[in-house]
Protein backbone atom coordinates (compact mmCIF):
# COMPACT_ATOMS: atom_id res chain seq x y z
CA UNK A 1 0.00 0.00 0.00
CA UNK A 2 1.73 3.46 -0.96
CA UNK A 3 2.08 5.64 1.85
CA UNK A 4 2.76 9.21 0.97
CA UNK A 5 3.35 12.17 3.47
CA UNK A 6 -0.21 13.93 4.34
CA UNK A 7 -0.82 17.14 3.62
CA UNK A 8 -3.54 19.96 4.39
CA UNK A 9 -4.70 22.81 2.93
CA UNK A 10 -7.40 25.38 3.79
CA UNK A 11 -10.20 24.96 1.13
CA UNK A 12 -13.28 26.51 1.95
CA UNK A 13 -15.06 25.17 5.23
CA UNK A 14 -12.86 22.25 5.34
CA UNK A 15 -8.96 21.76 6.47
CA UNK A 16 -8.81 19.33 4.10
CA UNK A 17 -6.03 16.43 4.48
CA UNK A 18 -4.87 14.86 1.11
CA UNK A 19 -2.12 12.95 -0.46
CA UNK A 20 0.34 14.07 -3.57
CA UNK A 21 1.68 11.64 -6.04
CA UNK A 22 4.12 13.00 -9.12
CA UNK A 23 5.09 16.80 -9.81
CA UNK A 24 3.35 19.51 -8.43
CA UNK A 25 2.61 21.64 -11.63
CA UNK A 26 2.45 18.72 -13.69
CA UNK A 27 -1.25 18.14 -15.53
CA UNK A 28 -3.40 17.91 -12.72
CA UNK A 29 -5.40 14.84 -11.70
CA UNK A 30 -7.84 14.56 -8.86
CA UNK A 31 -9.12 11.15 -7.58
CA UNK A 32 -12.32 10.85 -5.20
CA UNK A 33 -13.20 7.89 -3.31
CA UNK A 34 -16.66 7.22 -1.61
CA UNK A 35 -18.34 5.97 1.32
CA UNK A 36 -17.60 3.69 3.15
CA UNK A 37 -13.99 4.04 1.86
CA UNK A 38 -11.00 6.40 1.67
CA UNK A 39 -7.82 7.75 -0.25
CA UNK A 40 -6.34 3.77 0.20
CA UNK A 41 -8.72 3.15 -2.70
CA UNK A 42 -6.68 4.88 -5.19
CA UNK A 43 -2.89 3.57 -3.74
CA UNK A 44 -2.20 1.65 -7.09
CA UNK A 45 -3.89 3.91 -9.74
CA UNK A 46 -1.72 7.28 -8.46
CA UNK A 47 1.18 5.46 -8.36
CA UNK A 48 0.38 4.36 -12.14
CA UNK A 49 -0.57 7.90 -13.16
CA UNK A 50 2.12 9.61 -11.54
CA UNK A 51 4.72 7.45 -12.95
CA UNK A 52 2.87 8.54 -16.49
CA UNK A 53 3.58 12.48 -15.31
CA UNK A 54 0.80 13.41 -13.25
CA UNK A 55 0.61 15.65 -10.54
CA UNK A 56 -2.09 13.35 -8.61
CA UNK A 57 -4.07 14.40 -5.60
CA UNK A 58 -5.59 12.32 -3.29
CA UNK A 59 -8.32 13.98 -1.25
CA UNK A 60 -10.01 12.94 2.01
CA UNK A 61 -13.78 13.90 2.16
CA UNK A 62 -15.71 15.65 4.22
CA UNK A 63 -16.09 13.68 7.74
CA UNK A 64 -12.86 11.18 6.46
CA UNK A 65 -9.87 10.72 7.96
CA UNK A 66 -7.67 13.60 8.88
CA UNK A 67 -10.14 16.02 7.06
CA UNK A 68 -11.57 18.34 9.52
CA UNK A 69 -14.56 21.37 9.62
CA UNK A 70 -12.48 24.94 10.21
CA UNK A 71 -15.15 26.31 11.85
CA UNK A 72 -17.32 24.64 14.92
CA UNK A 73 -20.50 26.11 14.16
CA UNK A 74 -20.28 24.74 10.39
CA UNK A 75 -23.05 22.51 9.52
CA UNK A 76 -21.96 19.17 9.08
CA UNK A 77 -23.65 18.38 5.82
CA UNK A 78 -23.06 15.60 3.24
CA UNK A 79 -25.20 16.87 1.04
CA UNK A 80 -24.30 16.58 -2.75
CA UNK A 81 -23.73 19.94 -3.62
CA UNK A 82 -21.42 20.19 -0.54
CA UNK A 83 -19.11 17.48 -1.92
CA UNK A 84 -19.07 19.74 -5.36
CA UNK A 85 -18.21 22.53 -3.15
CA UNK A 86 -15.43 21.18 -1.36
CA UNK A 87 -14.09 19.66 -4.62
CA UNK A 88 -14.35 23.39 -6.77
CA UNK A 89 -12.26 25.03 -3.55
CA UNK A 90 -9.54 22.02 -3.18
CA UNK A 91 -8.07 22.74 -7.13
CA UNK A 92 -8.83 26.92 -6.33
CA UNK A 93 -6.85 26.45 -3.07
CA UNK A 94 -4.19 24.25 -5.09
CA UNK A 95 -4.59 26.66 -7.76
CA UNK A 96 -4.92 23.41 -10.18
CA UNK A 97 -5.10 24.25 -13.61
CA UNK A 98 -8.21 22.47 -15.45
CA UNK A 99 -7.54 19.33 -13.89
CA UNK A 100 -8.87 15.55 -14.95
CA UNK A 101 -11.03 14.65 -12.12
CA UNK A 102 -12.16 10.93 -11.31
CA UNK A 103 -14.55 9.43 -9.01
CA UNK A 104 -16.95 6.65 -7.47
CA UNK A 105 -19.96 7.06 -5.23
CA UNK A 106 -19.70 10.08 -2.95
CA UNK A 107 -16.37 10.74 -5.29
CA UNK A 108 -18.14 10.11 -8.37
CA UNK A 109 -20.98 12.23 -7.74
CA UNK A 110 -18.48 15.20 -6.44
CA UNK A 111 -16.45 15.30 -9.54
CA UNK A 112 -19.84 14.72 -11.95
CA UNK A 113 -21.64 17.73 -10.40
CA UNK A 114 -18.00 19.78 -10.70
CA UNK A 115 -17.85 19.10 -14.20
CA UNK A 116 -21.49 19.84 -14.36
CA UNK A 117 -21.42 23.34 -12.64
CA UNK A 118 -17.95 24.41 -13.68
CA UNK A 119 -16.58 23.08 -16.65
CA UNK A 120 -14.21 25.77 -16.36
CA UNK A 121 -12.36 24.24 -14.10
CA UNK A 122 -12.65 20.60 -15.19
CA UNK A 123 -10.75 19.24 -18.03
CA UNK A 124 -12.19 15.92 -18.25
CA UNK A 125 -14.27 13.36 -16.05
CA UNK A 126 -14.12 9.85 -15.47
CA UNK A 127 -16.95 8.73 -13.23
CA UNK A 128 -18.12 5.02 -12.20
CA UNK A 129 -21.58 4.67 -12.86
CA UNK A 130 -21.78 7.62 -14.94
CA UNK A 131 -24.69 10.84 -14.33
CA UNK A 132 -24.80 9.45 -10.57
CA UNK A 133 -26.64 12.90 -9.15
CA UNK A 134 -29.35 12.80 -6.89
CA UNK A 135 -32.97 14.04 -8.35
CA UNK A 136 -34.38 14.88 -5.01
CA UNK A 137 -37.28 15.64 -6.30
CA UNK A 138 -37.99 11.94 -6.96
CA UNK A 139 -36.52 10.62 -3.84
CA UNK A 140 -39.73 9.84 -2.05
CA UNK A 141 -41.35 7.64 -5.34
CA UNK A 142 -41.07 3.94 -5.18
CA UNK A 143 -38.46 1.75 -6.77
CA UNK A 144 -38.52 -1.70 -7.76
CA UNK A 145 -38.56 -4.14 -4.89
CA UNK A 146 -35.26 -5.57 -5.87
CA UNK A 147 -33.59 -2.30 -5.99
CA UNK A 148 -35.09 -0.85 -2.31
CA UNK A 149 -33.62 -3.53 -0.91
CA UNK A 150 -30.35 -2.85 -1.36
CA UNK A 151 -30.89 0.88 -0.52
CA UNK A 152 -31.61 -0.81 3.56
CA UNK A 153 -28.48 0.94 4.89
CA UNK A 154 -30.03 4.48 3.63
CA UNK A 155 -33.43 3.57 5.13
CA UNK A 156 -31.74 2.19 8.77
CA UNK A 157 -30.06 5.65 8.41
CA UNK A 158 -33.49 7.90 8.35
CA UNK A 159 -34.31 6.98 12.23
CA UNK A 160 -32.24 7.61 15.27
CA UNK A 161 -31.54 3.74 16.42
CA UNK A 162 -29.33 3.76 12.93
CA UNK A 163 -27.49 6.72 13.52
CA UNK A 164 -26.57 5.01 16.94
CA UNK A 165 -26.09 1.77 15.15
CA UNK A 166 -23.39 3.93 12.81
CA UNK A 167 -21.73 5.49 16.01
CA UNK A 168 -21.00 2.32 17.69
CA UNK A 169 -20.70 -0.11 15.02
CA UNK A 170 -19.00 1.92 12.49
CA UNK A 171 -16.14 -0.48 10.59
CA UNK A 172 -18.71 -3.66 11.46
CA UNK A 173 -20.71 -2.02 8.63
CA UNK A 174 -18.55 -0.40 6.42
CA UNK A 175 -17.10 -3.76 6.19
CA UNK A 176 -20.49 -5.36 5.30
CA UNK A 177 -21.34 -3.06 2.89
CA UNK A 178 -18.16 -3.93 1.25
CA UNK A 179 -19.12 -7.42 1.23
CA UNK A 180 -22.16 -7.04 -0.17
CA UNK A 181 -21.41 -4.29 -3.00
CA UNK A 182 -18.48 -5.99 -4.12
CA UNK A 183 -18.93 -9.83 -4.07
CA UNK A 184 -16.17 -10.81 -5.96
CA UNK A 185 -13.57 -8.70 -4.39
CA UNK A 186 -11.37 -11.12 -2.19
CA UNK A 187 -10.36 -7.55 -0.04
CA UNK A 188 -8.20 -9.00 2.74
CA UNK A 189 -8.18 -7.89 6.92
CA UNK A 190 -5.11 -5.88 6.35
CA UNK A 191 -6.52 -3.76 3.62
CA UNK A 192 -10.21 -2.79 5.17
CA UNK A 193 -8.13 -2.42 8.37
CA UNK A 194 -6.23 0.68 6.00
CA UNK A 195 -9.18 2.05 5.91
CA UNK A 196 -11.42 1.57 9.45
CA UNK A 197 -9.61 4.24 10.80
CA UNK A 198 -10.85 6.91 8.31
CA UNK A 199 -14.26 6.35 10.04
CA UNK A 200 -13.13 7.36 13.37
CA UNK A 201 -13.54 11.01 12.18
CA UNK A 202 -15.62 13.28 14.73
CA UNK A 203 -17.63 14.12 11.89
CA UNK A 204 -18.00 10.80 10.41
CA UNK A 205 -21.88 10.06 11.84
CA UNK A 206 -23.11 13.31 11.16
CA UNK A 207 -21.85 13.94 7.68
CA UNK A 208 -23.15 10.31 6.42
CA UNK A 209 -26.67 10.09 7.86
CA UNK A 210 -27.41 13.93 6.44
CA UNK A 211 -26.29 12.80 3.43
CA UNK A 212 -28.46 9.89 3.49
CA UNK A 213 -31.75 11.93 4.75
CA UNK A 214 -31.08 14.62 2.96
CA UNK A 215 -31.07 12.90 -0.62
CA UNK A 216 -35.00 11.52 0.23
CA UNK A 217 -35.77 15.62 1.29
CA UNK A 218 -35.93 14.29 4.99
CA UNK A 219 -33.82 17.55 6.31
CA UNK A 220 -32.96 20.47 4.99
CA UNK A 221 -29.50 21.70 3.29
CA UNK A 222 -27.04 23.85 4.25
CA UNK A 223 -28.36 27.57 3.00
CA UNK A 224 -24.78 27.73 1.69
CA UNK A 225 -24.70 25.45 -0.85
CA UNK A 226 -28.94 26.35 -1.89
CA UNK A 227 -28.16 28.07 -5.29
CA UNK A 228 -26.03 24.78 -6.47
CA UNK A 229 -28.90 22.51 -5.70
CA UNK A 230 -31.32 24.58 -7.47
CA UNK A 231 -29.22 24.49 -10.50
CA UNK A 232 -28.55 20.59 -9.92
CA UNK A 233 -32.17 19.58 -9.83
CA UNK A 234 -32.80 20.84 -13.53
CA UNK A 235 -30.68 17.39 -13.80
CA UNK A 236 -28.55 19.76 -17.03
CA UNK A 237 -25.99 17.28 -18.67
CA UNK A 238 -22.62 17.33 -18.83
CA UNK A 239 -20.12 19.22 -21.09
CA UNK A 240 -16.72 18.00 -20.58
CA UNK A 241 -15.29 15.18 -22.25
CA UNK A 242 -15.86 11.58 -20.02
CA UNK A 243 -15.19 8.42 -19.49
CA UNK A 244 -17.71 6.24 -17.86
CA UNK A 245 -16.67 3.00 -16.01
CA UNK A 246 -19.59 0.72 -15.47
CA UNK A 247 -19.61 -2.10 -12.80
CA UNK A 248 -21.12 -5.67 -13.89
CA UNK A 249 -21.02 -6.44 -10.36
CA UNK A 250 -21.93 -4.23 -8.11
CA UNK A 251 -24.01 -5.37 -5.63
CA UNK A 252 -25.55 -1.87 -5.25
CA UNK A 253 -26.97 -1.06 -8.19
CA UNK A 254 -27.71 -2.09 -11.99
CA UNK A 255 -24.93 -0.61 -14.62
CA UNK A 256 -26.49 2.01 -16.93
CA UNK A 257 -26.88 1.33 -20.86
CA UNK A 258 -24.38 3.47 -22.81
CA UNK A 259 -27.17 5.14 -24.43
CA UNK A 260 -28.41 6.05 -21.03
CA UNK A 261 -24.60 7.57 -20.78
CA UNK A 262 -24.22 8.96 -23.90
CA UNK A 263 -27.72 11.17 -23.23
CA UNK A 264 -25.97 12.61 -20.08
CA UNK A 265 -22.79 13.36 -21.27
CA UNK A 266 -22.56 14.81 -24.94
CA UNK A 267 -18.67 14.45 -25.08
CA UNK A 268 -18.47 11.10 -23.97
CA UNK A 269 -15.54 9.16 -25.23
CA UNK A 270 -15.89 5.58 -24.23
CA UNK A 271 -18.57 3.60 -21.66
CA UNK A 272 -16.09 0.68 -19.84
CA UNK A 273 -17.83 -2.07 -18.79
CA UNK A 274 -15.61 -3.96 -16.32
CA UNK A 275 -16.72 -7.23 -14.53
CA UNK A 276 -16.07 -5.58 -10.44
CA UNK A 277 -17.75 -4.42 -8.16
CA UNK A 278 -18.68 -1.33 -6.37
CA UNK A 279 -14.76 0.18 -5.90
CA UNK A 280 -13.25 -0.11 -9.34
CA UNK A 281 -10.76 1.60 -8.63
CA UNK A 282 -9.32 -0.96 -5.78
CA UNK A 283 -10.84 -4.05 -7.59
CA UNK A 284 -9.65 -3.00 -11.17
CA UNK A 285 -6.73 -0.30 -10.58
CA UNK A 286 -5.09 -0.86 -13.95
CA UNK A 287 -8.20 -0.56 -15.65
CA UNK A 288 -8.90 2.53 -13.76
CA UNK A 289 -5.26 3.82 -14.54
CA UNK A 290 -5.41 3.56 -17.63
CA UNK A 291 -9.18 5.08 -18.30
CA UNK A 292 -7.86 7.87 -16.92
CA UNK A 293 -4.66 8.22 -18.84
CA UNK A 294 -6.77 7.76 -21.39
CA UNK A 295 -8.79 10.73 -20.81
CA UNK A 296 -5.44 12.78 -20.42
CA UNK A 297 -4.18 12.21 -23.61
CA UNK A 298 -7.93 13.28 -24.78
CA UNK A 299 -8.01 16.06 -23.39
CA UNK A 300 -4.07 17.56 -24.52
CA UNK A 301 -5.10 16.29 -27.91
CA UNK A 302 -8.30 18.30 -28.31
């Protein structure tokens, strides 16, 4: 597992802790992981892309790790537009050039919805599972059967005994939900134990179940982040040239056609259908690598 020296920087409401792979000032890349996981998701892929010349950064989220609030009185949201937020003030506080930014779940939807909003600032997107942004609107209308039940951990996370459950029992079900998103992925004790720790943050419980009640309109947003979600829930696509990486096997959720893809995302360059899981880029880091190398050489070529 690559080990590199933390750093923090001041980015908006967060200190936010991250790792740097490569040459600072090098073509920018910017990988996101999701919940429940952290930056040991990405350990072979920036090692692979910095070796190609990248300067790679390696973020924690909000309520991960080392990552703290800068202010006590912040609200500790998870909301979606949040993530974007923290995402648009890491490369302004980096002072990142248009960077290539890559993501799953929480990561996914982070770097989606910063392409989305400010393609200014984004050079090019590679995001597992594709236009993965929340319609609020829709949250409270039934789904198939099939499909709620694998959304139980959101539901436990609406009522009070599961944010207690998610206090005191928070690797035993990180560690599940592994299991049961990705099962194929042989992960072994000594690389979930990597990760546990990231969920020791103070912020951990609070972030994750408003991000899950938020999403179904549950609770309310932070007023700071209101004009992004009213531009978000016109569901606009997106304008920046992208890779999609579709899981066969996640036990989450069904992979999207590439039709579905190619309606959300008017530049998009390839749809990769790879037979993992939920964490691609830990199940599948060449493949990730090299979708995102990919992308670079896009991107300099356009």
């Amino acid at each position: 597992m690559s080990r590199h020296p933390l750093q923090y920087i001041r980015a908006g409401v967060l200190d936010i802790a991250f790792e740097r792979h490569g040459t600072p000032g090098a073509p920018p890349v910017v990988l996101l992981h999701g919940f429940p996981y952290d930056v040991r998701s990405y350990d072979v892929v920036a090692t692979r892309l910095a070796g190609q010349g990248a300067d790679v950064v390696v973020p924690y989220l909000r309520g991960f790790g080392p990552t703290r609030f800068a202010g006590a009185t912040t609200m500790r949201s998870g909301q979606q537009a949040a993530l974007a937020a923290d995402l648009l003030a890491l490369l302004g506080a980096l002072r990142l050039a248009p960077a290539v930014v890559a993501g799953y779940d929480w990561g996914g939807r982070a770097a989606t919805l910063t392409a989305m909003l400010h393609p200014d600032r984004v050079a090019g997107l590679v995001s597992v599972d594709g236009y993965n942004v929340q319609d609020i609107a829709e949250g409270a209308t039934p789904i198939a059967p099939d499909d709620e039940r694998r959304l139980w951990y959101q539901y436990y996370l609406h009522g009070e005994r599961g944010r207690t459950g998610l206090e005191r029992n928070r690797a035993a079900l990180a560690r599940l939900l592994w299991s049961e998103w990705s099962p194929g992925w042989a992960f072994t004790d000594a690389g979930f134990a990597a990760t546990a720790p990231s969920f020791d943050n103070p912020d951990f419980v609070a972030v994750v179940v408003h991000s899950y009640r938020h999403r179904f309109g549950l609770v309310p947003g932070d007023p700071l982040y209101q004009a992004d979600e009213d531009r978000i829930a016109a569901c606009p696509r997106v304008e920046v040239p992208t890779i999609t990486i579709s899981p066969l096997r996640d036990g989450l959720r069904n992979p999207k056609t590439p039709e579905t893809h190619a309606e959300r995302f008017p530049r998009l360059v390839d749809d990769l259908r790879l037979p993992v899981g939920h964490n691609p880029p830990q199940e599948a880091p060449e493949e990730f690598a090299a979708a995102v190398a990919r992308l670079r050489l896009t991107v300099r070529r356009r």
